[in-house]
C-alpha atoms as a PDB file:
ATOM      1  CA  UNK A   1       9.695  -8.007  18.572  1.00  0.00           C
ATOM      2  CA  UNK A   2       8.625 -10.456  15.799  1.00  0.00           C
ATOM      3  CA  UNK A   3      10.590 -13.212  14.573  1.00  0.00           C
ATOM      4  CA  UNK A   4      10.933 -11.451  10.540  1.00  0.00           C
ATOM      5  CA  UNK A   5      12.747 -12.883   7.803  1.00  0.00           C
ATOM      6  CA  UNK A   6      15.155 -10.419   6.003  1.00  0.00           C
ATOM      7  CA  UNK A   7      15.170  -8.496   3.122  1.00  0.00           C
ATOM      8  CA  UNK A   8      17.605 -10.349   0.826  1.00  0.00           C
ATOM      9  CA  UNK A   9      19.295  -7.845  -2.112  1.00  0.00           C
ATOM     10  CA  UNK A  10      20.535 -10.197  -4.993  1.00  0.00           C
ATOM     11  CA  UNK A  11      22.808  -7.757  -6.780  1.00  0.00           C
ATOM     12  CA  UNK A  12      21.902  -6.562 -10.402  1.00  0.00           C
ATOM     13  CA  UNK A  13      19.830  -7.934 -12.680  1.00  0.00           C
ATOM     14  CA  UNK A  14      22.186  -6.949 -16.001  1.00  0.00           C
ATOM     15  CA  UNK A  15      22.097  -4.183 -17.825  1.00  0.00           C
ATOM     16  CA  UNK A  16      18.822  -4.718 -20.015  1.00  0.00           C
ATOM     17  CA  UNK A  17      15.322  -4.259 -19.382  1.00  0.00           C
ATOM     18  CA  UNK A  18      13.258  -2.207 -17.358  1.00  0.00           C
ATOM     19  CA  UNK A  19      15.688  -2.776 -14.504  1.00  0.00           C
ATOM     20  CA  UNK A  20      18.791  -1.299 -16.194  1.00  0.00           C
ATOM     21  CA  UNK A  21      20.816  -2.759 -13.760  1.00  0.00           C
ATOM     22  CA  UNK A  22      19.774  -1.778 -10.668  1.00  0.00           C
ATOM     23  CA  UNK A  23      19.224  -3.845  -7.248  1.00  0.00           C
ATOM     24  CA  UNK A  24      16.714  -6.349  -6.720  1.00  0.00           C
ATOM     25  CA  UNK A  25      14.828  -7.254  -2.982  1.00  0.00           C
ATOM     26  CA  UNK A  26      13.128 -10.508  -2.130  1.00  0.00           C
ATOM     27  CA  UNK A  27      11.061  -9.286   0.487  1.00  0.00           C
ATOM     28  CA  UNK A  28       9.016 -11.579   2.673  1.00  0.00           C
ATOM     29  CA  UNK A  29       5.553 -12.469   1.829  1.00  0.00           C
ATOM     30  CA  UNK A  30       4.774 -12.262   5.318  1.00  0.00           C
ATOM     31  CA  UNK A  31       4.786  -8.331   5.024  1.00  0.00           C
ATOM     32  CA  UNK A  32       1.559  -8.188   2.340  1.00  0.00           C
ATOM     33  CA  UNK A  33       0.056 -10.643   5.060  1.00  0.00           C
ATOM     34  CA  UNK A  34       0.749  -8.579   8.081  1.00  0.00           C
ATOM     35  CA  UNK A  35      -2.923  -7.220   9.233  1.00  0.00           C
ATOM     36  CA  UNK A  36      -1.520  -4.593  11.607  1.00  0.00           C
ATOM     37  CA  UNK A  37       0.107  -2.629   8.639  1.00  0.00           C
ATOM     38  CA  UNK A  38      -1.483   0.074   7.464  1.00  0.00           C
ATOM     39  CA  UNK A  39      -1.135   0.412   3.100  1.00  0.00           C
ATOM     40  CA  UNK A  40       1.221   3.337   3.732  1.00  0.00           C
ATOM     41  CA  UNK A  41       3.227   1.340   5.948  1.00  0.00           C
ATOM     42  CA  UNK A  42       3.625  -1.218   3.726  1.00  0.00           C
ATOM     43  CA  UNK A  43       4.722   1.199   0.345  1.00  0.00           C
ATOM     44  CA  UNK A  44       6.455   3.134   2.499  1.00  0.00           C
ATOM     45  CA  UNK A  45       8.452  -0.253   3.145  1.00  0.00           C
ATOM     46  CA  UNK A  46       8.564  -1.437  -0.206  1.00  0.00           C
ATOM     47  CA  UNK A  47       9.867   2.137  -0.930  1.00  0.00           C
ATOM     48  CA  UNK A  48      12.571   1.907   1.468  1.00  0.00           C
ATOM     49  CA  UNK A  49      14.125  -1.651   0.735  1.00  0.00           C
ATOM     50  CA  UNK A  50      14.211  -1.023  -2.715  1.00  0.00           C
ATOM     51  CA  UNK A  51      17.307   1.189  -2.564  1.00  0.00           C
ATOM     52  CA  UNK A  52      20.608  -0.572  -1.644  1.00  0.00           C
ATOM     53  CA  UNK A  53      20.817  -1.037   1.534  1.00  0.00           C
ATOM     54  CA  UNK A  54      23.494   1.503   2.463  1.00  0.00           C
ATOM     55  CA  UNK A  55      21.548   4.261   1.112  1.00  0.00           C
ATOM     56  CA  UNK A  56      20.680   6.702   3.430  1.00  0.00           C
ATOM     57  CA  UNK A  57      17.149   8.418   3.064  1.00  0.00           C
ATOM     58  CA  UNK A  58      15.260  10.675   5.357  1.00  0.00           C
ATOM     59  CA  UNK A  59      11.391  10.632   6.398  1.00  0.00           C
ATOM     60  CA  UNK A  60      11.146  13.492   4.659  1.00  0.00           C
ATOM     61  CA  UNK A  61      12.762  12.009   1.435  1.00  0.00           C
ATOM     62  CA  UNK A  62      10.128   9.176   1.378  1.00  0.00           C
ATOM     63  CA  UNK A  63       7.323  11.785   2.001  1.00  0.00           C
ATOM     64  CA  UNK A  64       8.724  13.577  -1.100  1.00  0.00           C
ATOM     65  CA  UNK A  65       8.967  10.954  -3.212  1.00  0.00           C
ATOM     66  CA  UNK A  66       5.810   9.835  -2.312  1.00  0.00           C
ATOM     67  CA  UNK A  67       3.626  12.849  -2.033  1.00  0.00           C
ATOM     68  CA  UNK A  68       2.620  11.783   1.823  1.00  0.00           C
ATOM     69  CA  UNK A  69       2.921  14.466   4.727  1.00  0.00           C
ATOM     70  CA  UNK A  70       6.018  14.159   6.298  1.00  0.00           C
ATOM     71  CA  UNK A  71       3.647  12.740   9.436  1.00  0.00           C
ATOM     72  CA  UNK A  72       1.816   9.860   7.728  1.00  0.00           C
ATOM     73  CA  UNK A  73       5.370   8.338   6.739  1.00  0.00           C
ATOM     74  CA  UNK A  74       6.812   9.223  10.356  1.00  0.00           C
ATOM     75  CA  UNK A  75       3.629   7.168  11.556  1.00  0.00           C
ATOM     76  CA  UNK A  76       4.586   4.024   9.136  1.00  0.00           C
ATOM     77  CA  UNK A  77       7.889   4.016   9.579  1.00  0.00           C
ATOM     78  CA  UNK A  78       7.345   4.119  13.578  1.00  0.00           C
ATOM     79  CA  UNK A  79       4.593   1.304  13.218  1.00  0.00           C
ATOM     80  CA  UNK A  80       7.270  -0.584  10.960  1.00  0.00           C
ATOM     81  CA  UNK A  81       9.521  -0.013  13.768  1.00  0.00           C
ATOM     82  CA  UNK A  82       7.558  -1.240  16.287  1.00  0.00           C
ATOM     83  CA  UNK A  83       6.441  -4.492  14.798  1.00  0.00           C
ATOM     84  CA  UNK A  84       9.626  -5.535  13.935  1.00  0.00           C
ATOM     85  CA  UNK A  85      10.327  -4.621  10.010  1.00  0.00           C
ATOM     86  CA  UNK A  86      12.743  -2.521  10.311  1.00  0.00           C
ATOM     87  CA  UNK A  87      15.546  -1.405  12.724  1.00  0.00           C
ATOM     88  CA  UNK A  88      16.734   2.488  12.739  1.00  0.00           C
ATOM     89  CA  UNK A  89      19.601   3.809  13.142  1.00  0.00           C
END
């Protein structure tokens, strides 16, 4: 497995704005650079680590939200998986 920085989440961002409050990710440049993602790999990542990071989501929750088949986003997260983005539990 790849050597991968974390995602970081820096708490709220205050009540105002488009934010209103919620979590913020720093997520590592590294992952727009990575060649061997696919672009639903990568949203489907972006998707992910922007919830708090003890929120619990399904495949089939991302494919919802996102309008994929339940298969494309089982593909990304598997290739995500596999190169070292994320760990699942």
């Amino acid at each position: 497995m790849a050597n991968r920085d974390p995602v970081k989440h820096h708490g709220v961002l205050g009540s105002h704005g488009p934010e209103g409050g919620r979590l913020f990710a720093s997520v590592p440049m590294a992952l727009a650079r990575d060649t061997e993602l696919s672009a639903p790999a990568r949203s489907v990542a972006m998707y992910v680590w922007s919830h708090d990071e003890k929120y619990q989501q399904s495949a089939r929750d991302v494919a919802e939200a996102f309008g994929m088949s339940r298969n494309t986003v089982a593909k990304a997260l598997t290739d995500l998986q596999e190169l070292g983005w994320f760990v699942r539990e």
